[in-house]
Protein backbone atom coordinates (compact mmCIF):
# COMPACT_ATOMS: atom_id res chain seq x y z
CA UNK A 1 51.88 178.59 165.12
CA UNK A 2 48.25 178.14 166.43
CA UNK A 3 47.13 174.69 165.42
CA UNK A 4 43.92 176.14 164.38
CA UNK A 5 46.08 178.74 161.78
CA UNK A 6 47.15 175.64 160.21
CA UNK A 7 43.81 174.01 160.34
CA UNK A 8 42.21 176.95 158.55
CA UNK A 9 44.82 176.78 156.00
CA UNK A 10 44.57 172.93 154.84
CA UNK A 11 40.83 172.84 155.49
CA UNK A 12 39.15 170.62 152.88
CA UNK A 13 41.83 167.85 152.91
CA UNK A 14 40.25 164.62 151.90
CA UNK A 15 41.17 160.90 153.04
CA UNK A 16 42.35 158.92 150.61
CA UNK A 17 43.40 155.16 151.21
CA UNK A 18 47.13 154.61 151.76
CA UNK A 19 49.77 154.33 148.69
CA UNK A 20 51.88 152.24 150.79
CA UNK A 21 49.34 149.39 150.87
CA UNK A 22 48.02 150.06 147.57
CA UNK A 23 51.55 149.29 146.21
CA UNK A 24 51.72 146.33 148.33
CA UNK A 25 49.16 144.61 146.19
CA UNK A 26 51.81 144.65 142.98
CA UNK A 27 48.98 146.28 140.51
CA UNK A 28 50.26 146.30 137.23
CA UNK A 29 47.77 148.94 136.25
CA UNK A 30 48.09 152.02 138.58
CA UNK A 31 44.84 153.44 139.06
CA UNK A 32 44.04 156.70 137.06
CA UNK A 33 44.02 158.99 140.01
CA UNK A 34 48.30 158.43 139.93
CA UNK A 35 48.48 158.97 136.35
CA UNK A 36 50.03 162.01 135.08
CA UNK A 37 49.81 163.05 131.85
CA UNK A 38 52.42 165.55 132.11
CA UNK A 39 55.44 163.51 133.42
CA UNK A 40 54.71 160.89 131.13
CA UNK A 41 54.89 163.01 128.19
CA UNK A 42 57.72 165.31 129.78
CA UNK A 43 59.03 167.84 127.64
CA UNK A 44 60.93 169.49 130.39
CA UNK A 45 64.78 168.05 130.07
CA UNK A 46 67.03 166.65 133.00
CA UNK A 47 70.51 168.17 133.38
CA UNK A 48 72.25 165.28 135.58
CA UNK A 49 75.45 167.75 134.86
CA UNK A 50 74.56 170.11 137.54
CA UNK A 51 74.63 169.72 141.41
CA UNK A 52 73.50 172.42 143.73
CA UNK A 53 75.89 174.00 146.12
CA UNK A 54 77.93 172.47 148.99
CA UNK A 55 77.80 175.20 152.29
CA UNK A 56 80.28 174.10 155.19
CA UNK A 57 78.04 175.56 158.65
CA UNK A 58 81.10 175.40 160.23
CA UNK A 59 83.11 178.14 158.12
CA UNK A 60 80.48 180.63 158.18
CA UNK A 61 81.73 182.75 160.29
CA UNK A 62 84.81 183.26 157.54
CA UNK A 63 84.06 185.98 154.38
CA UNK A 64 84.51 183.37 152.08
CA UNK A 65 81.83 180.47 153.07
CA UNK A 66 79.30 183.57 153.67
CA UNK A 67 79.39 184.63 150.12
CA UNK A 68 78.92 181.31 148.99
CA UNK A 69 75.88 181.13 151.10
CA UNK A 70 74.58 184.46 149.65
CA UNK A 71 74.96 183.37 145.97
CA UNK A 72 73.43 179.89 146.92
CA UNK A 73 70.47 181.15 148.32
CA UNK A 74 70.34 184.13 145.13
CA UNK A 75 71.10 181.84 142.46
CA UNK A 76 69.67 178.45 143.45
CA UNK A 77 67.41 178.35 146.53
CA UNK A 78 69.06 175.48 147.45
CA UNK A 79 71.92 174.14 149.05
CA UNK A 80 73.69 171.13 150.90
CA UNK A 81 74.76 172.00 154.62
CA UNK A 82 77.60 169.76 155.86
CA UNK A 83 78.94 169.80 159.31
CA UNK A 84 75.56 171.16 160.86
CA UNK A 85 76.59 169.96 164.20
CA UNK A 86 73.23 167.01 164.71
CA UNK A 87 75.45 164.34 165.98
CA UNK A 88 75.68 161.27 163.41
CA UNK A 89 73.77 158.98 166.26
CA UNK A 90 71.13 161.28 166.58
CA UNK A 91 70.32 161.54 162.67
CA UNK A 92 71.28 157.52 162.56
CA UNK A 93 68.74 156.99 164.70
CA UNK A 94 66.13 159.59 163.84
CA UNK A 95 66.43 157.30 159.99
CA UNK A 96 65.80 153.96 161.92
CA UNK A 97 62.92 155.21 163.98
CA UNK A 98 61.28 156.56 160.50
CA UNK A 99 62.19 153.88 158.84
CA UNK A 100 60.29 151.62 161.54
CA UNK A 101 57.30 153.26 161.70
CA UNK A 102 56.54 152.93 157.74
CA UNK A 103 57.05 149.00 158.86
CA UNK A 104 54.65 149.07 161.36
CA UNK A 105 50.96 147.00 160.17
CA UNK A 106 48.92 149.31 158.90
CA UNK A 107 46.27 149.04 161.60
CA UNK A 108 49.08 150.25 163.97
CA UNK A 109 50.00 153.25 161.54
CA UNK A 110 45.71 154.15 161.03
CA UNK A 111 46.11 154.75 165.24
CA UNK A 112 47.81 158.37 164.38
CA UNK A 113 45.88 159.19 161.34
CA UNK A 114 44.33 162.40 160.42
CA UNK A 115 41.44 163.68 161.45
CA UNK A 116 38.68 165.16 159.19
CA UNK A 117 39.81 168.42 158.27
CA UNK A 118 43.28 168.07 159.68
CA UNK A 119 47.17 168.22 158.44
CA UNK A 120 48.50 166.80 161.50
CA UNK A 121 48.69 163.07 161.44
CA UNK A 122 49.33 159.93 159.42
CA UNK A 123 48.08 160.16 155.92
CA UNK A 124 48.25 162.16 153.31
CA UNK A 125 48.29 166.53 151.88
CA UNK A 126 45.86 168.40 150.32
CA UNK A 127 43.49 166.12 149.06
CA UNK A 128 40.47 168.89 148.36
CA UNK A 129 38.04 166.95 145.65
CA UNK A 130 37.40 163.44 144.85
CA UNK A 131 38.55 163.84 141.42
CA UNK A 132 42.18 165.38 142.28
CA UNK A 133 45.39 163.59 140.75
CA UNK A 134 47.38 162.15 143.86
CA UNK A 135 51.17 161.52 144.61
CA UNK A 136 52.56 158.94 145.34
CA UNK A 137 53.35 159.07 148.65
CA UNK A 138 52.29 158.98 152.47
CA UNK A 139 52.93 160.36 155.24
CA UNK A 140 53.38 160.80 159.16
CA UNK A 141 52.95 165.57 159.61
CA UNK A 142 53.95 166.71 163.16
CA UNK A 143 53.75 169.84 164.99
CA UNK A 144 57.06 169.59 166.90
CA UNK A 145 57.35 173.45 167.57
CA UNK A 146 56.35 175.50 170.05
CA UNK A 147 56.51 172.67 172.30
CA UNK A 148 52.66 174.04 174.32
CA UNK A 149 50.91 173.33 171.09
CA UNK A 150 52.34 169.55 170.62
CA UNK A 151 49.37 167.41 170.27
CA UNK A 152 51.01 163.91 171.53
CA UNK A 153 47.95 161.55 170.23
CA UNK A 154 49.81 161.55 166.78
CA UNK A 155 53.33 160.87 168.08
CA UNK A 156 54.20 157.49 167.63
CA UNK A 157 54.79 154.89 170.67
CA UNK A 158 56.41 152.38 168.27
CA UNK A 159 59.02 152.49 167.90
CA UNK A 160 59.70 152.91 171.86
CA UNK A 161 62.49 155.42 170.75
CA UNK A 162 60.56 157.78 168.12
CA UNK A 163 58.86 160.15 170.52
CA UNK A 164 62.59 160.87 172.53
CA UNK A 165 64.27 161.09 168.99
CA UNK A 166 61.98 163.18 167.10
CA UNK A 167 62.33 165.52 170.10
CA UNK A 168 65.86 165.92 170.18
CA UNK A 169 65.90 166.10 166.49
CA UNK A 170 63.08 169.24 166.27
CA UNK A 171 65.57 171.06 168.67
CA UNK A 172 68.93 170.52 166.82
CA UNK A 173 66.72 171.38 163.63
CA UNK A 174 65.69 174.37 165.24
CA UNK A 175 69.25 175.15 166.32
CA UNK A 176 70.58 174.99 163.21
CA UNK A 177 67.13 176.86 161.25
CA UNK A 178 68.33 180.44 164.18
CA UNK A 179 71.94 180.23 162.76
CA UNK A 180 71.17 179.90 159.26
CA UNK A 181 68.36 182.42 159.53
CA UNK A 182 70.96 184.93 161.21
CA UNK A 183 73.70 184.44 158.90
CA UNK A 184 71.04 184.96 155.72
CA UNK A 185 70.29 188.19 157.39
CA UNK A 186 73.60 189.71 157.63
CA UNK A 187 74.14 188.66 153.65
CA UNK A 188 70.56 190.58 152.95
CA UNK A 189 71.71 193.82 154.76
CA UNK A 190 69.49 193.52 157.83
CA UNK A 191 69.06 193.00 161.46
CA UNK A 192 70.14 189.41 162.58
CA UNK A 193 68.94 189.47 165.62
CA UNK A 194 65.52 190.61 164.34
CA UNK A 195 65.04 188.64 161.51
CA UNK A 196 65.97 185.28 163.60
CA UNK A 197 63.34 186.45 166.68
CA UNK A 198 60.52 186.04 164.53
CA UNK A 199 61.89 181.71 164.39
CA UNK A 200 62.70 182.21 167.91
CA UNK A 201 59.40 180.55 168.72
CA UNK A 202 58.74 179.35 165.32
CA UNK A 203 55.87 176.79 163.86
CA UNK A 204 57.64 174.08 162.88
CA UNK A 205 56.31 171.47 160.87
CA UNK A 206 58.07 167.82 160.14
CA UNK A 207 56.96 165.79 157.39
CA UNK A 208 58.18 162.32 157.42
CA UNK A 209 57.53 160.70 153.65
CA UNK A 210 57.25 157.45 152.09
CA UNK A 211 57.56 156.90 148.54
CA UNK A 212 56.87 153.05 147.77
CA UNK A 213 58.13 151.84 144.45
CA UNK A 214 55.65 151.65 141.44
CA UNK A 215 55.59 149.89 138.67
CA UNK A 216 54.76 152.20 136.20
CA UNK A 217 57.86 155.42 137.92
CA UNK A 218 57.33 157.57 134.61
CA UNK A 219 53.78 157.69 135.26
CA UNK A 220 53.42 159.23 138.89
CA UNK A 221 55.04 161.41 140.99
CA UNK A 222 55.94 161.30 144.77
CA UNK A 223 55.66 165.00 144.70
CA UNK A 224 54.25 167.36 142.49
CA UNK A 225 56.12 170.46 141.53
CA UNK A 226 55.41 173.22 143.62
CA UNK A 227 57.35 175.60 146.31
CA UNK A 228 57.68 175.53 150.24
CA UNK A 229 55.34 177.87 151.67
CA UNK A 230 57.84 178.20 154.87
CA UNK A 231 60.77 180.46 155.65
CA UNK A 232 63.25 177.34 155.65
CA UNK A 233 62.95 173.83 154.63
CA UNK A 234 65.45 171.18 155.79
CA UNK A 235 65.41 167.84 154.13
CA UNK A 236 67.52 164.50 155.78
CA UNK A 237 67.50 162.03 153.31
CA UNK A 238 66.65 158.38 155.21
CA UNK A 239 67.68 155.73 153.24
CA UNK A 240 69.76 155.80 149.75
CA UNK A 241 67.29 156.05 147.20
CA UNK A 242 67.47 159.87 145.36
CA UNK A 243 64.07 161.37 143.92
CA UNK A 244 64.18 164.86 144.72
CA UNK A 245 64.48 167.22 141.68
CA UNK A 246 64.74 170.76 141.65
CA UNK A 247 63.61 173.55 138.38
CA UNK A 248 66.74 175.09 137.36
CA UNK A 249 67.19 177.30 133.63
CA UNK A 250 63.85 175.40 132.63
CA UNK A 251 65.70 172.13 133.97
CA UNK A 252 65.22 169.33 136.06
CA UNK A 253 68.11 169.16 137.80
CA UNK A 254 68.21 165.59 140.27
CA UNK A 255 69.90 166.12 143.77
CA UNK A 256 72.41 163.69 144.81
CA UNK A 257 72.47 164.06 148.71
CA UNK A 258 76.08 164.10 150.55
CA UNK A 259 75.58 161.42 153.16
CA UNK A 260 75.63 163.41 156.48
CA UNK A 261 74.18 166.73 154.77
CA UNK A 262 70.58 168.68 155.70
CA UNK A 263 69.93 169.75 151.88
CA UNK A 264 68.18 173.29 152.84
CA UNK A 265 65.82 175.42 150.37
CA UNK A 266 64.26 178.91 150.83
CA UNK A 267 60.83 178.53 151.65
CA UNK A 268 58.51 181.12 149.74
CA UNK A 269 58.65 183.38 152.98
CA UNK A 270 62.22 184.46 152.92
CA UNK A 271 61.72 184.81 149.60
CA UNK A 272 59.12 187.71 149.79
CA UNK A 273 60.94 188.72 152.98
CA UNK A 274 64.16 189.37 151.19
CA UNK A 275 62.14 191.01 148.43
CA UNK A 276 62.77 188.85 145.84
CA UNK A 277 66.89 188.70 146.32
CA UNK A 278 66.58 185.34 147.45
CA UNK A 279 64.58 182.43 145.39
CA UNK A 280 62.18 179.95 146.31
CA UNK A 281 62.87 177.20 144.23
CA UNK A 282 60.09 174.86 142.16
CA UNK A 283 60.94 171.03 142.91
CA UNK A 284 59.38 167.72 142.76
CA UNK A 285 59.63 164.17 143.78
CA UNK A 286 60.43 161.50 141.18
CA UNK A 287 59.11 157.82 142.79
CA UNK A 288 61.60 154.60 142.00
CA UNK A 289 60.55 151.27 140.07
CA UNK A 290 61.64 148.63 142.27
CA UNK A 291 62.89 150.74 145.67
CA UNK A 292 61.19 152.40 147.99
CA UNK A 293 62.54 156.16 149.10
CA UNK A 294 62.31 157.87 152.77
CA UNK A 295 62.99 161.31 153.34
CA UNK A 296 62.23 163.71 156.31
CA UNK A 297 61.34 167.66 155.54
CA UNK A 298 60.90 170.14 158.48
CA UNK A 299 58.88 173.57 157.05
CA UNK A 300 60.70 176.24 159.91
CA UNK A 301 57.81 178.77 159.89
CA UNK A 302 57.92 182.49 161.55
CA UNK A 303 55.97 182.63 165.13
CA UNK A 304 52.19 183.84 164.83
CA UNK A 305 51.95 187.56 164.87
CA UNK A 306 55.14 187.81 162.19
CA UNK A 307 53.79 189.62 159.24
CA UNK A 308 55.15 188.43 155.84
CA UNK A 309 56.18 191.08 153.42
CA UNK A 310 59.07 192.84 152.48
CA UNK A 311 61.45 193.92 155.64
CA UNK A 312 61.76 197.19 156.33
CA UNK A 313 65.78 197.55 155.65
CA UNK A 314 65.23 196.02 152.02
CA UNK A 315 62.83 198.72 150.71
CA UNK A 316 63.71 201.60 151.93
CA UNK A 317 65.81 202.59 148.45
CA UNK A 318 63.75 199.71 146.75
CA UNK A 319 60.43 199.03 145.29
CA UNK A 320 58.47 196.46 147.72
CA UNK A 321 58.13 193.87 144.89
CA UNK A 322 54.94 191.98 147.44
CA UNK A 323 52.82 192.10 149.64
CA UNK A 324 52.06 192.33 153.37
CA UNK A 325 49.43 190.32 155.40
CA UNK A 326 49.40 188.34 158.67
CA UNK A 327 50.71 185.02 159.05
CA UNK A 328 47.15 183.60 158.88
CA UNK A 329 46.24 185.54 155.48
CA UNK A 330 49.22 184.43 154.08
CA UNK A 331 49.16 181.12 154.87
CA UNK A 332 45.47 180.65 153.73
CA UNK A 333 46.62 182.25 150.54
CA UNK A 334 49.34 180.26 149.90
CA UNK A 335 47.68 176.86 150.56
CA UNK A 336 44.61 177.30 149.02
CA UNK A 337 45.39 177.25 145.70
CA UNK A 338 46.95 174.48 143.65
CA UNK A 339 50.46 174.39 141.79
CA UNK A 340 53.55 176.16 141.91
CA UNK A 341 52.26 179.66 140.70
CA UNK A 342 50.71 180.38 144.06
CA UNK A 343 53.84 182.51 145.29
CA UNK A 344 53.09 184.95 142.22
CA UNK A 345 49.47 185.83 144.04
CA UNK A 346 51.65 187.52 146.25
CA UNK A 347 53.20 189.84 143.90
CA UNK A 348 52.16 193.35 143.60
């Protein structure tokens, strides 16, 4: 994905000063930007009785492991993916590296941070008006994929590792993103090997997050609800602390990551590409009182020139249920408005 596409799409953000070093300061009071009136007077339950679905990578090749992978991505939108193949010493230290970057002084961090205008970076998303409610959270965004359009002056050079790391971790992510993308399309009814060529050269996008503890959890939010505007999303939880929640039967349902597991969600594009048969799920990010939490999230986006809309094979007997546009359209719809609701603009 052009880096300008991208651009285009977030233009507006906003810097804000750093939750990380706000939270530092122990404030008892959390400033009213934080505050959210809706999770502190939540009326939405929690069902801790439900757990989304385990898919073994490994065993889906077998009839079996495929169906559950069909009725995961139909009736949840999410899953847990163990035996992936990323080696345990490449995720072990992919976690370290993260984890040793959000140590780093802040002056050293403020040496990758976004520019005006600009996703890319250290920092923090979609920060459009001085007068928005924040999350609790920063972050480090990369552009890992297509390899041309890396722009190096935000990759990290401490740790000494990261840069080597992150790379080898993009391309096992991206590995994994073609399989999962071909075995989705023989469940959906269509061409595998042309739904995966449109992630053969894919945008993709790694977020690395940090949630500091606050004081006053039931208050804020690390993230706020809303759905992935990518094809795939593949989450490695970094250290122990949970936070992630997902909307399920007018639920919050809290995921309790496998250790070892990628959880993956469908990303609002494989949603309208499947035509609705496949869901992209609402979810949030609940922050912890005395613990901070670390997770990575990689967005695995379609290559610029895909259009997004219904494929072919899935409405020829069906009604297209959205849209069509260019990759740019779409993704200037889809991040220019606020809140979950934006898939629904794409409805017809």
């Amino acid at each position: 994905m052009d880096t300008k596409v991208v651009s285009r799409a977030f233009a507006g953000s906003l810097p804000v000063d750093s939750v990380q070093a706000l939270a530092s300061k122990n404030l008892k009071n959390i400033p009213s930007r934080y505050i959210r009136p809706e999770v502190e007077f939540e009326v939405v339950p929690i069902d801790e009785s439900q757990q989304i679905p385990v898919i073994d990578m490994s065993k889906l090749d077998h009839g079996d492991e495929q169906k559950k992978l069909h009725q995961a991505c139909k009736d949840w939108g999410f899953f847990q993916l163990i035996n992936h193949g990323i080696a345990d010493e490449l995720i072990a230290k992919m976690k370290i590296d993260t984890q040793e970057f959000f140590k780093l002084p802040m002056e050293e961090k403020m040496a990758y941070a976004q520019l005006p205008n600009e996703i890319e970076g250290y920092g923090q998303t979609l920060v459009r008006s001085a007068d928005q409610k924040l999350d609790w959270n920063d972050m480090l965004c990369l552009f890992p994929l297509p390899v041309p359009l890396r722009n190096m002056r935000f990759w990290p050079t401490n740790p000494p590792s990261f840069r080597e790391t992150f790379d080898k971790y993009s391309t096992e992510l991206h590995k994994v993103t073609i399989y999962l993308i071909k075995r989705i399309a023989k469940n959906l009814g269509t061409d595998p090997k042309m739904l995966s060529s449109f992630f053969e050269d894919e945008a993709q996008v790694i977020r690395m997050n940090y949630y500091p503890p606050c004081a006053e959890e039931s208050k804020v939010l690390g993230a706020s609800p809303h759905s992935d505007a990518a094809g795939l999303t593949l989450l490695l939880q970094v250290n122990e602390v949970e936070g992630l929640q997902i909307k399920k039967d007018e639920k919050w349902v809290p995921v309790k990551p496998i250790p070892g597991t990628l959880i993956v969600n469908i990303g609002d594009i494989i949603e309208i590409m499947s035509n609705g048969e496949y869901r992209s799920i609402e979810h949030r990010v609940v922050v912890n009182q005395e613990k901070e939490r670390l997770s990575m999230v990689a967005f695995q986006n379609p290559k610029v020139g895909t259009e997004i809309g219904p494929l072919a094979d899935l409405v020829k007997t069906k009604k297209a249920q959205y849209k069509t546009m260019s990759l740019e359209e779409y993704l200037i719809l889809r991040l220019s408005g606020k809140g979950p609701g934006m898939l629904n603009q794409m409805k017809l």
